[in-house]
PDB file of N, CA and C in Angstrom:
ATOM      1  N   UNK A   1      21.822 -43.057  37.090  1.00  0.00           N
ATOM      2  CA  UNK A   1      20.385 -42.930  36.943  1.00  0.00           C
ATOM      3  C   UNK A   1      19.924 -41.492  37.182  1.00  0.00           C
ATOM      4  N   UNK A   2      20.589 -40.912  37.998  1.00  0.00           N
ATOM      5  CA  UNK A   2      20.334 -39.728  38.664  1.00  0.00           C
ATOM      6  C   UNK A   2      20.392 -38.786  37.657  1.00  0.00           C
ATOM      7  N   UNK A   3      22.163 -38.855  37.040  1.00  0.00           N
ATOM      8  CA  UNK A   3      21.917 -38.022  35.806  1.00  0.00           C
ATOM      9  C   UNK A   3      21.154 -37.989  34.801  1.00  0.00           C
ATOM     10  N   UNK A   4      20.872 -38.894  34.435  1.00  0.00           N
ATOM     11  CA  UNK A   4      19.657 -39.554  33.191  1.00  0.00           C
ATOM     12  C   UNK A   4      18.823 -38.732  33.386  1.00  0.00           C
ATOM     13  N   UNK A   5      18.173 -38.369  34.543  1.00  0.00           N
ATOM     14  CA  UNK A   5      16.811 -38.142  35.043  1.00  0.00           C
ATOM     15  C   UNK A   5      16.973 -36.250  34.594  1.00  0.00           C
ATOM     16  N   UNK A   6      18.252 -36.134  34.634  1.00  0.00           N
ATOM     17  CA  UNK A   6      18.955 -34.731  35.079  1.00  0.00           C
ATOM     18  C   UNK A   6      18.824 -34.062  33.524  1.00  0.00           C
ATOM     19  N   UNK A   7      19.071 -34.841  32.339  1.00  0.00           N
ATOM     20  CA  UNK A   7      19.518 -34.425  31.331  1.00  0.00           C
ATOM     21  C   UNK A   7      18.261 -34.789  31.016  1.00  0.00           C
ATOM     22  N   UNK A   8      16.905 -35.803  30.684  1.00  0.00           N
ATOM     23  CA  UNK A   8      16.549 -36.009  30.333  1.00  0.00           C
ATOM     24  C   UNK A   8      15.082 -34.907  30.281  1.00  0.00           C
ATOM     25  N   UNK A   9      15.372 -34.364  31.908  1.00  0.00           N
ATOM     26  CA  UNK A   9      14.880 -32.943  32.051  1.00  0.00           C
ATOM     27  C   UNK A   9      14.950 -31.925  32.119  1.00  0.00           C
ATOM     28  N   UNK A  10      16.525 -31.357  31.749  1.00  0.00           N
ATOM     29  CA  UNK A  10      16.740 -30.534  30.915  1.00  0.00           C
ATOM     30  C   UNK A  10      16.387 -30.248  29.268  1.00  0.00           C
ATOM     31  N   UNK A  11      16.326 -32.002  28.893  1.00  0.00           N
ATOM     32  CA  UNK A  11      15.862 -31.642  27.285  1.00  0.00           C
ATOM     33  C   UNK A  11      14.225 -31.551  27.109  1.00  0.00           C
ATOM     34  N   UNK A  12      13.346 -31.939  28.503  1.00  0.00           N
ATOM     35  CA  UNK A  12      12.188 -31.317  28.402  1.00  0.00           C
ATOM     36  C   UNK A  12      12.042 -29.785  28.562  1.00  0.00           C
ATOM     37  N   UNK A  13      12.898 -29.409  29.380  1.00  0.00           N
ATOM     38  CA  UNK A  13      12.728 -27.651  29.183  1.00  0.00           C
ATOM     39  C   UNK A  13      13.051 -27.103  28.226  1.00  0.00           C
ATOM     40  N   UNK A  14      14.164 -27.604  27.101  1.00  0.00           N
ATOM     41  CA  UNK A  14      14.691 -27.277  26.197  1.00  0.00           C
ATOM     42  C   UNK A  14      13.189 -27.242  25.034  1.00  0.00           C
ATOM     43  N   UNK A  15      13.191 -28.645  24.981  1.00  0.00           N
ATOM     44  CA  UNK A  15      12.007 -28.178  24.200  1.00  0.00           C
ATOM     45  C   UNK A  15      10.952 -27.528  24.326  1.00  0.00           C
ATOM     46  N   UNK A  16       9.892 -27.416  25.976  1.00  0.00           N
ATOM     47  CA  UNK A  16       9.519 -26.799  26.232  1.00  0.00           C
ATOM     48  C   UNK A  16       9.425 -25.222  25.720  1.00  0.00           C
ATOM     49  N   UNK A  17      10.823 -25.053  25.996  1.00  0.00           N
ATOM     50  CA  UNK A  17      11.087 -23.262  25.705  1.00  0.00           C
ATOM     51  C   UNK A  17      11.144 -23.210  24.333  1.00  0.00           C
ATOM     52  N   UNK A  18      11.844 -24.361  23.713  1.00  0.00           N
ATOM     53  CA  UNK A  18      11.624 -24.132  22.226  1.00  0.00           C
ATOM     54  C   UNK A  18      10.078 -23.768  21.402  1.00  0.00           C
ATOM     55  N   UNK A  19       9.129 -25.234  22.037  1.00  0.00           N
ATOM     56  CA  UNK A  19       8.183 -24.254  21.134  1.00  0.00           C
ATOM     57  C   UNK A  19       7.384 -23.101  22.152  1.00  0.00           C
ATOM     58  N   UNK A  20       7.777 -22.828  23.197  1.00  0.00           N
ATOM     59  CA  UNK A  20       6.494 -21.651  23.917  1.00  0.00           C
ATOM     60  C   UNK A  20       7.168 -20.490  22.982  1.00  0.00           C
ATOM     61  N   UNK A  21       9.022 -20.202  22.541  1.00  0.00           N
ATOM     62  CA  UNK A  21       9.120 -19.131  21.504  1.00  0.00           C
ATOM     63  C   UNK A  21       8.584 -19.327  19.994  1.00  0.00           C
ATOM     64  N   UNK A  22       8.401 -20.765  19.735  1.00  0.00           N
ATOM     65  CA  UNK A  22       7.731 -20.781  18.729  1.00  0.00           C
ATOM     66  C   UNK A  22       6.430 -19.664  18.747  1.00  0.00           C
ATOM     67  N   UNK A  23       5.600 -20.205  19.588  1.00  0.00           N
ATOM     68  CA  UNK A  23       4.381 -19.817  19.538  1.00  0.00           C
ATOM     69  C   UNK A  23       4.658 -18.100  19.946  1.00  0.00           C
ATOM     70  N   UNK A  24       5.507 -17.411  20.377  1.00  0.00           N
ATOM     71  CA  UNK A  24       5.409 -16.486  20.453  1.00  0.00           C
ATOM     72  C   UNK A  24       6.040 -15.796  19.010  1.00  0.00           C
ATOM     73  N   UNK A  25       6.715 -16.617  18.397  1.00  0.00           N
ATOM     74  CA  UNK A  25       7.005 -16.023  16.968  1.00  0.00           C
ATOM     75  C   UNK A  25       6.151 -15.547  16.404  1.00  0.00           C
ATOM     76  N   UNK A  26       5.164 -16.373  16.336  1.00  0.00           N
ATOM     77  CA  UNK A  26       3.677 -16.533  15.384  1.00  0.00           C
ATOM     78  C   UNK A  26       2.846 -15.263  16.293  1.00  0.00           C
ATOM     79  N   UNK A  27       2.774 -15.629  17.164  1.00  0.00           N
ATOM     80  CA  UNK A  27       1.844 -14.516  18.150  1.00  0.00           C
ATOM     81  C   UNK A  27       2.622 -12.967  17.617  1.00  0.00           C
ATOM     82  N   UNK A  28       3.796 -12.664  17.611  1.00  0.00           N
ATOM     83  CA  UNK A  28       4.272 -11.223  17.275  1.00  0.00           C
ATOM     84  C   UNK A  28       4.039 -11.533  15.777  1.00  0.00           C
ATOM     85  N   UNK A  29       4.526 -11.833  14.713  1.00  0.00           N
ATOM     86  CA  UNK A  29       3.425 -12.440  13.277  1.00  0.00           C
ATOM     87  C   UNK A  29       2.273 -11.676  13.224  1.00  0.00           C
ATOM     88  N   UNK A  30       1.362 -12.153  13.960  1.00  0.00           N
ATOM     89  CA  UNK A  30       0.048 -12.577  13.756  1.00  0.00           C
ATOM     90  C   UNK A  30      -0.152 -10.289  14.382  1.00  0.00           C
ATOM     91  N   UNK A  31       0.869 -10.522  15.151  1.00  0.00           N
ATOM     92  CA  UNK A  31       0.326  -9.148  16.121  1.00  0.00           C
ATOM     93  C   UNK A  31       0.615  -7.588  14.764  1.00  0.00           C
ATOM     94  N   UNK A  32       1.923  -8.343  14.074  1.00  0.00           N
ATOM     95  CA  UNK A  32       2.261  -7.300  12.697  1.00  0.00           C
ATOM     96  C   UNK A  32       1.229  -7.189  12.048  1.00  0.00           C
ATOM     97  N   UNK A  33       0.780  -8.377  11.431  1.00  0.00           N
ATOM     98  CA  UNK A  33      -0.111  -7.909  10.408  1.00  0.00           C
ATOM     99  C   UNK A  33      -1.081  -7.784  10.208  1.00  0.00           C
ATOM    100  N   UNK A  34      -1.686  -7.715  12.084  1.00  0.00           N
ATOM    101  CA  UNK A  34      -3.171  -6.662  12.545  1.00  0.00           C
ATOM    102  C   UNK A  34      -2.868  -5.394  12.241  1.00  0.00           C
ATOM    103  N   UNK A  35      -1.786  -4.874  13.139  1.00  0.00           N
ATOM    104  CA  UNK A  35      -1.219  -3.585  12.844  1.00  0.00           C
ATOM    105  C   UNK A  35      -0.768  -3.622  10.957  1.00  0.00           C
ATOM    106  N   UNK A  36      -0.503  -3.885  10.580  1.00  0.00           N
ATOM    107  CA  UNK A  36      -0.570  -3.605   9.081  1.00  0.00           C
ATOM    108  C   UNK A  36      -2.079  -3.315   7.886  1.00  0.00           C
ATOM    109  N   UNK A  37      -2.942  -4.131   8.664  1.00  0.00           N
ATOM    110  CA  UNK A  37      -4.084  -4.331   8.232  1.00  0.00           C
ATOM    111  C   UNK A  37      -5.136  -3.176   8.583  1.00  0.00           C
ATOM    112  N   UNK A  38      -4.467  -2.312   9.938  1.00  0.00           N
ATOM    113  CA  UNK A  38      -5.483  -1.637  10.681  1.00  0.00           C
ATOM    114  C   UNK A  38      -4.709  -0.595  10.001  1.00  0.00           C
ATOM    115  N   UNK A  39      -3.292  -0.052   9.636  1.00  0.00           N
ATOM    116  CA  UNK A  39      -3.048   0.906   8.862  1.00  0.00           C
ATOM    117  C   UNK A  39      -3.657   0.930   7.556  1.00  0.00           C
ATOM    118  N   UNK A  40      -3.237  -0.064   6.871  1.00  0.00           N
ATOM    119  CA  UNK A  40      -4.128   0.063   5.480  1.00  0.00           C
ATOM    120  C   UNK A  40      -5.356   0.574   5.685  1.00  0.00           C
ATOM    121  N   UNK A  41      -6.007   0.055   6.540  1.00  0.00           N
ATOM    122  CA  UNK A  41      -8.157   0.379   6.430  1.00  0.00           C
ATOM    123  C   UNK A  41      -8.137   1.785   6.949  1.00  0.00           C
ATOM    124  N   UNK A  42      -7.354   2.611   7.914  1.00  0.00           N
ATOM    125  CA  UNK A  42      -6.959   3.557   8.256  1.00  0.00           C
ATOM    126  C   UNK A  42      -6.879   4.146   6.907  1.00  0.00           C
ATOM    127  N   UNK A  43      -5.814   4.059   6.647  1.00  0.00           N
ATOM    128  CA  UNK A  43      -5.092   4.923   5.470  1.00  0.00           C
ATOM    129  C   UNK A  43      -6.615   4.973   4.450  1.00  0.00           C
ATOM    130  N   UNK A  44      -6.933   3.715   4.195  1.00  0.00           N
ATOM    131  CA  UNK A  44      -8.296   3.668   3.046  1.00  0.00           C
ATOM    132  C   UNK A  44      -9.139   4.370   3.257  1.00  0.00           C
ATOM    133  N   UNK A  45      -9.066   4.610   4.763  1.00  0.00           N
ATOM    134  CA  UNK A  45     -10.711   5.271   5.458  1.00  0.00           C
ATOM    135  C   UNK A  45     -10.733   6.823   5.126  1.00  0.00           C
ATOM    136  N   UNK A  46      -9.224   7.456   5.228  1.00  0.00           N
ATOM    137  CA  UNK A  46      -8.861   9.110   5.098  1.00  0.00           C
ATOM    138  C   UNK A  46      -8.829   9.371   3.812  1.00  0.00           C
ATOM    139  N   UNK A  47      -8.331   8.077   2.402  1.00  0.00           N
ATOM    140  CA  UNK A  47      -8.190   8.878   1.419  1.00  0.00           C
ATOM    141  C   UNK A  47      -9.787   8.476   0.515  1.00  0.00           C
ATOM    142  N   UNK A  48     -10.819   7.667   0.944  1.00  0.00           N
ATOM    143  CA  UNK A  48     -11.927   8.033   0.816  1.00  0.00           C
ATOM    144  C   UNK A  48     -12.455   9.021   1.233  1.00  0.00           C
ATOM    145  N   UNK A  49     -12.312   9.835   2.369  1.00  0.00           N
ATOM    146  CA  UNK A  49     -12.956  11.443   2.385  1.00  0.00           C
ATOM    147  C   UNK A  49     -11.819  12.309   1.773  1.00  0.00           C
ATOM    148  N   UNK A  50     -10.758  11.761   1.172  1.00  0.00           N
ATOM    149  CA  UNK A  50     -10.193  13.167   0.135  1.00  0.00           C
ATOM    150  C   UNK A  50     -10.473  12.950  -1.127  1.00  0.00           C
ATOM    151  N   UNK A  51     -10.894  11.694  -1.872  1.00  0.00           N
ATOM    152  CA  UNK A  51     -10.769  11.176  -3.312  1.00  0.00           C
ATOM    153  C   UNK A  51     -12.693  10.870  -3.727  1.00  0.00           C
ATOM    154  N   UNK A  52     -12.661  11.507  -4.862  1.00  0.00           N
ATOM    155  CA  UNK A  52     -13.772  11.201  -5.238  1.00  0.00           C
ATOM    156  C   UNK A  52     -13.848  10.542  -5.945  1.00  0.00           C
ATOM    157  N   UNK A  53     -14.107   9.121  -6.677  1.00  0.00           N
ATOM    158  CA  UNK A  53     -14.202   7.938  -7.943  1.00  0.00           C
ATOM    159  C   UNK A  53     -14.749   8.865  -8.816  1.00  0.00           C
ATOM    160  N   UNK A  54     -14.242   8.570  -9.935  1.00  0.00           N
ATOM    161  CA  UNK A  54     -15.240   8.933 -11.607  1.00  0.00           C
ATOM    162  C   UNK A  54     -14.750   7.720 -12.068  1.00  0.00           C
ATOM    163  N   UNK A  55     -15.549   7.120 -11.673  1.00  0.00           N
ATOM    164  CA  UNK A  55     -15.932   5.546 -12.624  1.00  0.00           C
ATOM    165  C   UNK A  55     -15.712   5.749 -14.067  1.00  0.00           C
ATOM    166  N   UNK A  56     -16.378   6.769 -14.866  1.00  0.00           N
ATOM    167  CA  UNK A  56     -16.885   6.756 -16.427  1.00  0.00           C
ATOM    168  C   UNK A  56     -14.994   7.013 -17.149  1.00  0.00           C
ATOM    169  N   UNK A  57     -14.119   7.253 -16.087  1.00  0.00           N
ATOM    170  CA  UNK A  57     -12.533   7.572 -16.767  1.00  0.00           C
ATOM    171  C   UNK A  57     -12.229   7.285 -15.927  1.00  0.00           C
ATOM    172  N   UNK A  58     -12.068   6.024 -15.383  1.00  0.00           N
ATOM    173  CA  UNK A  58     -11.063   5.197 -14.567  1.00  0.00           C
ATOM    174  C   UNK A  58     -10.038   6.454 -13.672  1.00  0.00           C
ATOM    175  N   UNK A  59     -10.247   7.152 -13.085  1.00  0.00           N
ATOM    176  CA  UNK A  59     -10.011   7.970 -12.155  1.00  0.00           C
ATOM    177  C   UNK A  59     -10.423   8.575 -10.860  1.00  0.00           C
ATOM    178  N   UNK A  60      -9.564   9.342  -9.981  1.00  0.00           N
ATOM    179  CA  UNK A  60      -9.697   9.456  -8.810  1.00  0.00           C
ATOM    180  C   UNK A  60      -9.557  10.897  -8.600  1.00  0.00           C
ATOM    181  N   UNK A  61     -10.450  11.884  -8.228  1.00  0.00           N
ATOM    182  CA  UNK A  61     -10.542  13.685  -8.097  1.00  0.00           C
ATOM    183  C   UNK A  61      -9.911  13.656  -6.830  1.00  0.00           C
ATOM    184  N   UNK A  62      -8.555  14.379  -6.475  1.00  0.00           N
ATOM    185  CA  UNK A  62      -7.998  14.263  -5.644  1.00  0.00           C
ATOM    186  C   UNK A  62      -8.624  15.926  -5.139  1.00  0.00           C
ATOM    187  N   UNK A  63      -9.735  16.082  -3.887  1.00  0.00           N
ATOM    188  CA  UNK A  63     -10.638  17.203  -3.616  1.00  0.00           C
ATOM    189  C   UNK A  63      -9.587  17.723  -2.604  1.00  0.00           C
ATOM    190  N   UNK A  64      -8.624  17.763  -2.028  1.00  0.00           N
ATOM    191  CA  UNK A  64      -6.976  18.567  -1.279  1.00  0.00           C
ATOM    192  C   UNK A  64      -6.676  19.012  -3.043  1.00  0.00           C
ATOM    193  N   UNK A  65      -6.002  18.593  -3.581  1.00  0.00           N
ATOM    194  CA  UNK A  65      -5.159  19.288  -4.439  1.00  0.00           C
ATOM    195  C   UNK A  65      -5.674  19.822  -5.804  1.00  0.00           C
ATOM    196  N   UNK A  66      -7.215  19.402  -6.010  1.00  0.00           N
ATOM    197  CA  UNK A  66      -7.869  19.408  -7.385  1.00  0.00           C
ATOM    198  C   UNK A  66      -7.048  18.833  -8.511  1.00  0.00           C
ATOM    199  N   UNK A  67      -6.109  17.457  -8.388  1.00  0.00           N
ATOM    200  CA  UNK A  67      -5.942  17.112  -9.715  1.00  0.00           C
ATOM    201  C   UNK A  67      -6.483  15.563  -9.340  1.00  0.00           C
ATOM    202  N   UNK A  68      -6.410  14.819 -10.860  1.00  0.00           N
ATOM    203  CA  UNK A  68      -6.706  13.620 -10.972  1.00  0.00           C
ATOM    204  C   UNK A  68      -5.753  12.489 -10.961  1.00  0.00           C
ATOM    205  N   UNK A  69      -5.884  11.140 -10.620  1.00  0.00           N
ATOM    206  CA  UNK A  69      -5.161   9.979 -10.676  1.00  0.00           C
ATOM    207  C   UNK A  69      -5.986   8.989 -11.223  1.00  0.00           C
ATOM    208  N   UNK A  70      -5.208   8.575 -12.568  1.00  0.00           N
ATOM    209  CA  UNK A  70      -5.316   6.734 -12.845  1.00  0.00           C
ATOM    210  C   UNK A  70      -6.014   5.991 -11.729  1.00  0.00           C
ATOM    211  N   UNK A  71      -6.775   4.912 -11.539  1.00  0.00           N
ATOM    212  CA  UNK A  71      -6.898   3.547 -10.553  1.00  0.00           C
ATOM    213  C   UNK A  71      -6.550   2.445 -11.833  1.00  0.00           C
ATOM    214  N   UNK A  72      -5.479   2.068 -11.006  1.00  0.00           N
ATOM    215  CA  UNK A  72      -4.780   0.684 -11.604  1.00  0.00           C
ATOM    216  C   UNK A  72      -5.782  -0.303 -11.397  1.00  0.00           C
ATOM    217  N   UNK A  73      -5.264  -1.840 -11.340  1.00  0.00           N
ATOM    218  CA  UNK A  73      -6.135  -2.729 -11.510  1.00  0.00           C
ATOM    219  C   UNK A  73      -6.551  -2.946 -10.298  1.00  0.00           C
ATOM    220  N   UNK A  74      -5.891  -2.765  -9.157  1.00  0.00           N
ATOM    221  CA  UNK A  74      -6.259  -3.366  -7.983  1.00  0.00           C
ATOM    222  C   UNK A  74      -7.245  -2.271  -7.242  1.00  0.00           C
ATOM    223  N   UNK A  75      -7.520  -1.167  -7.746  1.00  0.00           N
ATOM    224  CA  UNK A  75      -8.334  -0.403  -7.605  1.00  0.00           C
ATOM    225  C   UNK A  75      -7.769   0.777  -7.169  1.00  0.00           C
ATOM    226  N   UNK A  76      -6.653   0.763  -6.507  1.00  0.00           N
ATOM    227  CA  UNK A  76      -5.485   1.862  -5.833  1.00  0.00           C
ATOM    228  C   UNK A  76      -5.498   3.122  -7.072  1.00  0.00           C
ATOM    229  N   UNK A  77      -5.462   4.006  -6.507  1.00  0.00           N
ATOM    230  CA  UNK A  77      -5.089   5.587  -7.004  1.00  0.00           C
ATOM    231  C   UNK A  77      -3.590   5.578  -7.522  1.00  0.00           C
ATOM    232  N   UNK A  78      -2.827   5.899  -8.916  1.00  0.00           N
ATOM    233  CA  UNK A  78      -1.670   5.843  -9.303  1.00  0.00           C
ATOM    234  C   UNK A  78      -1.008   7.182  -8.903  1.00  0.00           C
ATOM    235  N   UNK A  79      -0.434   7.899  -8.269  1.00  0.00           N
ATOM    236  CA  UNK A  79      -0.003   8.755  -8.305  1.00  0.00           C
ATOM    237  C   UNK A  79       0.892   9.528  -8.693  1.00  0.00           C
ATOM    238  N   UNK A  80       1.802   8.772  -9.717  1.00  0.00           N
ATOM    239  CA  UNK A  80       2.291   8.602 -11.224  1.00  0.00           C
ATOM    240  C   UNK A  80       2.041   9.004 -12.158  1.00  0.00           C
ATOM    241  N   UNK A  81       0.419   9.265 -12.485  1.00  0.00           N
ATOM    242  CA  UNK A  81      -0.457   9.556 -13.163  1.00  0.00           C
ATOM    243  C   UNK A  81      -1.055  10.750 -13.236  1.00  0.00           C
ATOM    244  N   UNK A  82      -0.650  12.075 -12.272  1.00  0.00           N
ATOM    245  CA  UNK A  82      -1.500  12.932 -12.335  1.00  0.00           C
ATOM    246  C   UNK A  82      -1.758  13.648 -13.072  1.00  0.00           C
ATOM    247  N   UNK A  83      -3.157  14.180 -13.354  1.00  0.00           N
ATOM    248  CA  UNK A  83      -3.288  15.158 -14.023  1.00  0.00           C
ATOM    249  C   UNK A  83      -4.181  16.144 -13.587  1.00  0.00           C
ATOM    250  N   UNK A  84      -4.287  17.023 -14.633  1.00  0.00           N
ATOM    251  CA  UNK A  84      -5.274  17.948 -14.075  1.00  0.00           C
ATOM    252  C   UNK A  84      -6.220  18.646 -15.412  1.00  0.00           C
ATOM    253  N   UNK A  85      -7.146  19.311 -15.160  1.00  0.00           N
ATOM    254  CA  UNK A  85      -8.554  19.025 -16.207  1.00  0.00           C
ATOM    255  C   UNK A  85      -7.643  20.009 -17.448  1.00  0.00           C
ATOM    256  N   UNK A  86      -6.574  20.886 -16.887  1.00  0.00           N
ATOM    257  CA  UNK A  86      -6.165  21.345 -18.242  1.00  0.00           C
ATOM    258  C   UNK A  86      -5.323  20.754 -19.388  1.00  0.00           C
ATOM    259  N   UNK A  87      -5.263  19.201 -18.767  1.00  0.00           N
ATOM    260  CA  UNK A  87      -4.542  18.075 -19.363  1.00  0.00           C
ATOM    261  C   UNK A  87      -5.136  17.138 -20.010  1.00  0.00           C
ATOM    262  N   UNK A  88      -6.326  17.344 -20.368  1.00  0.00           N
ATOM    263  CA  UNK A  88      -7.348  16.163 -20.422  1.00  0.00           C
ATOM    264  C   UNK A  88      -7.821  16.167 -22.320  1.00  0.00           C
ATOM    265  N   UNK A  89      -8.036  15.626 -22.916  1.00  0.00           N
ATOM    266  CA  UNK A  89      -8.502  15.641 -23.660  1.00  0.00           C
ATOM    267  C   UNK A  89     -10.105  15.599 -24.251  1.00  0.00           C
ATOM    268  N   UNK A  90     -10.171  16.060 -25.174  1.00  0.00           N
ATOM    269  CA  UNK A  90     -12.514  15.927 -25.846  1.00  0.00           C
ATOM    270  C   UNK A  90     -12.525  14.631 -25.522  1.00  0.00           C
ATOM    271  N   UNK A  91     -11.995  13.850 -25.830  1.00  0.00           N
ATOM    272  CA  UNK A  91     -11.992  11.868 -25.673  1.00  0.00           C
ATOM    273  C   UNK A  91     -12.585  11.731 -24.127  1.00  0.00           C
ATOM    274  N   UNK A  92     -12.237  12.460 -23.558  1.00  0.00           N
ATOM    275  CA  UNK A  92     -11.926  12.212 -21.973  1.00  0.00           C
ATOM    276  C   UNK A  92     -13.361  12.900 -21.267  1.00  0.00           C
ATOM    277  N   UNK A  93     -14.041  13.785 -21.714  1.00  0.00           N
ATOM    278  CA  UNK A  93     -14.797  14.731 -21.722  1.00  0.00           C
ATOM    279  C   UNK A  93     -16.060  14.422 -21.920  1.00  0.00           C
ATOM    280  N   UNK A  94     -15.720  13.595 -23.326  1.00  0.00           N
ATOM    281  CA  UNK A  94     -17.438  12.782 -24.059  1.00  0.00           C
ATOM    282  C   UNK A  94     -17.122  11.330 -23.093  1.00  0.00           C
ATOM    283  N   UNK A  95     -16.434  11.069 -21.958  1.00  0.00           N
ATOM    284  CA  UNK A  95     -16.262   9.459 -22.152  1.00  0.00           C
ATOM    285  C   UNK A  95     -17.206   9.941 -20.115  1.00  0.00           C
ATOM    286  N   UNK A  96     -16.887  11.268 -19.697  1.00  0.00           N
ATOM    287  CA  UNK A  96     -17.267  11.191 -18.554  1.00  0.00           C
ATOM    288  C   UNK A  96     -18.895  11.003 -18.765  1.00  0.00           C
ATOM    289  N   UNK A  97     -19.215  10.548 -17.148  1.00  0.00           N
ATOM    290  CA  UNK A  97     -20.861  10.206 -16.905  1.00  0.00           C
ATOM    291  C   UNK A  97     -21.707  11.453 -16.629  1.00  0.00           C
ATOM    292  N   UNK A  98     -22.866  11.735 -16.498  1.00  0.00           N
ATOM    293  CA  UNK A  98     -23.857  12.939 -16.320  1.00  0.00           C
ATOM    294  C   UNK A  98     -23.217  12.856 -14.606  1.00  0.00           C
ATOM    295  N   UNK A  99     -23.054  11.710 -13.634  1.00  0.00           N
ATOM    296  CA  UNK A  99     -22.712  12.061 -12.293  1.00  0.00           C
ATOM    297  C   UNK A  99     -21.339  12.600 -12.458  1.00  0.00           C
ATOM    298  N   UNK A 100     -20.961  12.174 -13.026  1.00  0.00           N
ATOM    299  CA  UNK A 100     -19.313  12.501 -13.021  1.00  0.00           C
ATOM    300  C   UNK A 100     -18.452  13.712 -13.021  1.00  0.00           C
ATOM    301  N   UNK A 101     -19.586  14.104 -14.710  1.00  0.00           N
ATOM    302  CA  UNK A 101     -19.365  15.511 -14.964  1.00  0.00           C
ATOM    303  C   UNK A 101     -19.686  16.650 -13.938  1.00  0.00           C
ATOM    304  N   UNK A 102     -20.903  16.457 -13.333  1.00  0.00           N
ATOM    305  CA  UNK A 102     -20.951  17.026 -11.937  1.00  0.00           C
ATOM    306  C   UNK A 102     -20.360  17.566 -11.057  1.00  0.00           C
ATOM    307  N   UNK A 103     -19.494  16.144 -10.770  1.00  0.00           N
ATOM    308  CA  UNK A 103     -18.554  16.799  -9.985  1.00  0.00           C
ATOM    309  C   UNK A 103     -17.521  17.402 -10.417  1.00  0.00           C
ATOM    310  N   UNK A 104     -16.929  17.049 -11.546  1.00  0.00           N
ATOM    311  CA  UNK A 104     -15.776  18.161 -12.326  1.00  0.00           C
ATOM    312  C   UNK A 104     -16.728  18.969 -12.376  1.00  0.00           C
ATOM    313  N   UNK A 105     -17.205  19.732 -12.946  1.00  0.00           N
ATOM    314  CA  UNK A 105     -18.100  20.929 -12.604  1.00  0.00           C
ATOM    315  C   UNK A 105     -17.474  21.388 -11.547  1.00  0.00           C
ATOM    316  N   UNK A 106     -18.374  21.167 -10.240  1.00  0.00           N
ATOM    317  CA  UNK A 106     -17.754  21.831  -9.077  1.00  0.00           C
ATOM    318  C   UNK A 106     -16.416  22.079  -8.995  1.00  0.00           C
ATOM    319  N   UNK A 107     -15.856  20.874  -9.607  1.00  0.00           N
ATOM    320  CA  UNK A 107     -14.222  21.633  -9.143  1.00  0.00           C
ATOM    321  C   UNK A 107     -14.143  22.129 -10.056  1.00  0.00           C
ATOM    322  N   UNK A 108     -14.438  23.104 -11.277  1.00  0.00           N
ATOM    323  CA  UNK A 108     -13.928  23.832 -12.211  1.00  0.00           C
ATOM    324  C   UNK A 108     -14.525  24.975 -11.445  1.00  0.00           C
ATOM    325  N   UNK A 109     -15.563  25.142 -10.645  1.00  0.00           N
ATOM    326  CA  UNK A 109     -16.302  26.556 -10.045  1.00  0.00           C
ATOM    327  C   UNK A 109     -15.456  26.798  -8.970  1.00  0.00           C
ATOM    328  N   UNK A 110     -15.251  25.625  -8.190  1.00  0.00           N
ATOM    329  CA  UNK A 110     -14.433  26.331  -7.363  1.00  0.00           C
ATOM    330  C   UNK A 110     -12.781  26.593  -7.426  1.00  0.00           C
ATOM    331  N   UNK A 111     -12.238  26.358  -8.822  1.00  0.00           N
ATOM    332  CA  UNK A 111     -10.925  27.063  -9.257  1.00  0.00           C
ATOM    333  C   UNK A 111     -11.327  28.224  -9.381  1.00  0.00           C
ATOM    334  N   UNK A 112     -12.345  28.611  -9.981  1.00  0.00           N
ATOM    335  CA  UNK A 112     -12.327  29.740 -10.484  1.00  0.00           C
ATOM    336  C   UNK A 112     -12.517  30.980  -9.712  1.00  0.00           C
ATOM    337  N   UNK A 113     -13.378  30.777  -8.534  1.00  0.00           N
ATOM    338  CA  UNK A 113     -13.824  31.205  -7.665  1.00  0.00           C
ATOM    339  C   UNK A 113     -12.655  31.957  -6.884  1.00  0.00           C
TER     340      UNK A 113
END
């Protein structure tokens, strides 16, 4: 009887410990992909004060290096894609917006400058 009692509470600790590491699986889980989530919005937060949108040509004015990038579908900057305004075509030119052009403007003044 004694043993019964012996084994029968050992397999409560067993399980016990089984799921308290469960739950700590999930808890380190759960703890990654805050930290993953807080890098991304991080990362999003710095390359919004380097990247300027031009909506009117699906592109991104990279204002560190003065060239441009593609935005794919998910909205992300391609960096695959670069170019720069001496790469661009009239198509590309008549397709930008009155805000847009603007800002290429500035960055053509301040190459030159």
């Amino acid at each position: 009887m004694v043993v019964t009692l012996i084994i029968v509470f050992l397999f409560c600790i067993f399980i016990a410990s089984y799921f308290m590491a469960k739950k700590d699986d999930k808890l380190l889980d759960l703890q990654r992909r805050v930290e993953h989530l807080e890098h991304k919005t991080s990362k999003k937060v710095v390359s919004r004060l380097l990247f300027v949108e031009l909506k009117s040509v699906n592109s991104v004015l990279d204002t560190l290096n003065n060239c441009f990038y593609q935005i794919d579908e998910e909205g992300n900057y391609d960096i695959d894609t670069e170019y720069r305004l001496s790469d661009v075509s009239d198509d590309w030119w008549d397709t930008l917006s009155k805000e847009d052009l603007e800002i290429v403007n500035k960055v053509k003044h301040t190459q030159t400058v």
